[in-house]
N, C-alpha and C. Protein backbone atom coordinates (compact mmCIF):
# COMPACT_ATOMS: atom_id res chain seq x y z
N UNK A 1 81.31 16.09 82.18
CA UNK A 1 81.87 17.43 82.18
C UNK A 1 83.33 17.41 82.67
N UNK A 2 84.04 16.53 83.79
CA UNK A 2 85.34 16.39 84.47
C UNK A 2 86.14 15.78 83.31
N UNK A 3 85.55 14.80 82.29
CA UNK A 3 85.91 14.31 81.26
C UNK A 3 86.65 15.37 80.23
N UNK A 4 85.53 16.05 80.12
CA UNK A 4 85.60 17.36 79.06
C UNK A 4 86.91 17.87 78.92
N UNK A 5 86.81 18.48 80.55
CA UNK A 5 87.88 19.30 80.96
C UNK A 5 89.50 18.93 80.92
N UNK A 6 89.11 17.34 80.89
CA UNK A 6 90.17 16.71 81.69
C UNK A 6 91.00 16.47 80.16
N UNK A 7 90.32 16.45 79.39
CA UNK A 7 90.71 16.14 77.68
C UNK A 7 91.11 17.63 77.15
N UNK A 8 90.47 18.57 77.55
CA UNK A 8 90.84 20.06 77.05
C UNK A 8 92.00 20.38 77.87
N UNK A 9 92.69 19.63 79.11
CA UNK A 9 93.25 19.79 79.76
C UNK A 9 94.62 19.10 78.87
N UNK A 10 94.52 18.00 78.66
CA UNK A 10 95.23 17.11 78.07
C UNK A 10 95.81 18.19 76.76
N UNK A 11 94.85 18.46 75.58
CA UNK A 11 95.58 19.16 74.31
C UNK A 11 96.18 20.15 74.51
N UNK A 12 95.83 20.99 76.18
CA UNK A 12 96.26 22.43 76.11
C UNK A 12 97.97 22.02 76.17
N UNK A 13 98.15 20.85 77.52
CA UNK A 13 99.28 20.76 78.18
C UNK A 13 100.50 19.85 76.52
N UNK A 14 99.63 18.59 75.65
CA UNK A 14 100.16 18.95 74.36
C UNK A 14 100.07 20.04 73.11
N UNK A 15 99.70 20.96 73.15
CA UNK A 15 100.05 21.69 72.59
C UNK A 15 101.34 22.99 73.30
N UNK A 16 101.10 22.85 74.68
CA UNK A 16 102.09 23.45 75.18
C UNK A 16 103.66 23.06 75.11
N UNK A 17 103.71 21.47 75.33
CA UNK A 17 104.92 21.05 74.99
C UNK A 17 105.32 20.96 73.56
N UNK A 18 104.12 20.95 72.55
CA UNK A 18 105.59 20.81 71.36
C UNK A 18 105.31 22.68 70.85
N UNK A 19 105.13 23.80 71.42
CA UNK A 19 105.68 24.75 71.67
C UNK A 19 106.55 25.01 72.03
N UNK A 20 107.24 24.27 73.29
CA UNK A 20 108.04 24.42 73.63
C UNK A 20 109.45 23.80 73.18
N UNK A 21 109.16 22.95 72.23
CA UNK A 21 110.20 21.94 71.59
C UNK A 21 109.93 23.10 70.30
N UNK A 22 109.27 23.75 69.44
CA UNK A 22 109.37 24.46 68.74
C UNK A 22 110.71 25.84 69.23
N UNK A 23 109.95 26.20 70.71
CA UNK A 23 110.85 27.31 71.50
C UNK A 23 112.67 26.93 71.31
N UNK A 24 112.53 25.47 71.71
CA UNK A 24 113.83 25.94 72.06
C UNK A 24 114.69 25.14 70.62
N UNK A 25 114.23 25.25 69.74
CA UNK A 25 114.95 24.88 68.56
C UNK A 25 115.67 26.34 68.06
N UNK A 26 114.94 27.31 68.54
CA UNK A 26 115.09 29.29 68.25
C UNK A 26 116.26 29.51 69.32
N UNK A 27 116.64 30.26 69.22
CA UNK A 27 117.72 30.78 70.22
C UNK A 27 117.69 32.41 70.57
N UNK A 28 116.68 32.67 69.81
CA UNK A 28 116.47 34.23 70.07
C UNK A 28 115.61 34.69 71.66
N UNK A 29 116.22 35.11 72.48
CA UNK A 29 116.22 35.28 73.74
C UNK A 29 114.56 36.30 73.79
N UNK A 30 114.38 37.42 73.16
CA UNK A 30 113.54 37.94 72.38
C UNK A 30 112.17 37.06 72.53
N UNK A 31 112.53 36.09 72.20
CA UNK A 31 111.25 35.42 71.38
C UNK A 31 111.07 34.63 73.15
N UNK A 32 112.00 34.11 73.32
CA UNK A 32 112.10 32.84 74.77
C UNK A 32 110.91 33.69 75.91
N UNK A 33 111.39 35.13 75.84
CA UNK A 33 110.97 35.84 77.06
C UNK A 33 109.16 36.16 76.48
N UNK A 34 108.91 36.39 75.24
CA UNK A 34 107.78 36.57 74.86
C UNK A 34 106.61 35.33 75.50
N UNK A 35 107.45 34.07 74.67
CA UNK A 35 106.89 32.46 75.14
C UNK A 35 106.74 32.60 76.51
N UNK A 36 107.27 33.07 77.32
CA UNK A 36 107.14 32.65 78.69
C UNK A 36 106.50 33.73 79.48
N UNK A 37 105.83 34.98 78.84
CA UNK A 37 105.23 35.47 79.05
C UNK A 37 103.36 34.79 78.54
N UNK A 38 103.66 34.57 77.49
CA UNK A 38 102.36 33.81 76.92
C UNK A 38 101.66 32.84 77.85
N UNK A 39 102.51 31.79 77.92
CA UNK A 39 102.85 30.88 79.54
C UNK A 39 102.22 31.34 80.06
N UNK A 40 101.98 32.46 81.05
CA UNK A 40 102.40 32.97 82.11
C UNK A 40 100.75 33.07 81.76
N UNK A 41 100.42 33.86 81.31
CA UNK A 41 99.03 34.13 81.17
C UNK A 41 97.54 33.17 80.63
N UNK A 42 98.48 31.94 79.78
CA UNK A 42 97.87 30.98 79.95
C UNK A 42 97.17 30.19 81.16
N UNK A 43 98.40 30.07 81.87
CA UNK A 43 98.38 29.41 83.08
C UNK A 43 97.02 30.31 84.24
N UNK A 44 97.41 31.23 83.65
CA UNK A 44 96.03 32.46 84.93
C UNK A 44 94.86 32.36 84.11
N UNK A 45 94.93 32.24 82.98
CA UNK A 45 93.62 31.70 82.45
C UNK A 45 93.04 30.45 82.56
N UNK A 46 93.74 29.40 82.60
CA UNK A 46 93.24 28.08 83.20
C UNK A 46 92.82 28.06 85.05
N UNK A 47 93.50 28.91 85.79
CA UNK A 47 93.14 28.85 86.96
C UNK A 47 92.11 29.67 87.15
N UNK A 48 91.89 31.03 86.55
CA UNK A 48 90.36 31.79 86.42
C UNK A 48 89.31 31.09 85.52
N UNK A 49 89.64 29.77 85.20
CA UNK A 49 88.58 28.47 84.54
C UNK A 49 88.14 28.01 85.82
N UNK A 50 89.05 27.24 86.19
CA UNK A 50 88.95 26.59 87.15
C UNK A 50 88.66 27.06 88.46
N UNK A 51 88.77 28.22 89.10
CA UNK A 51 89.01 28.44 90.21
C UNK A 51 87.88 29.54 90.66
């Protein structure tokens, strides 16, 4: 099960980075603040997993 997690852990954190290499190829400030709102709520969803 620590396995599981630890691998769902792994695709979230790659799929997060080439989001973010997608992000900053854009320059629309608009969009930056949206992404990092998304972020934002990701991140509270992995800790209301975990926590």
């Amino acid at each position: 099960m620590t396995q599981t997690a630890t691998d769902s852990l792994t695709k979230a954190f790659a799929l997060t980075n080439m989001t973010q290499t997608a992000t900053d190829t854009l320059t629309s400030r608009d969009f930056r603040s949206y992404q990092h709102d998304s972020d934002s709520h990701r991140q509270s969803d992995l800790q209301r997993l975990f926590f």
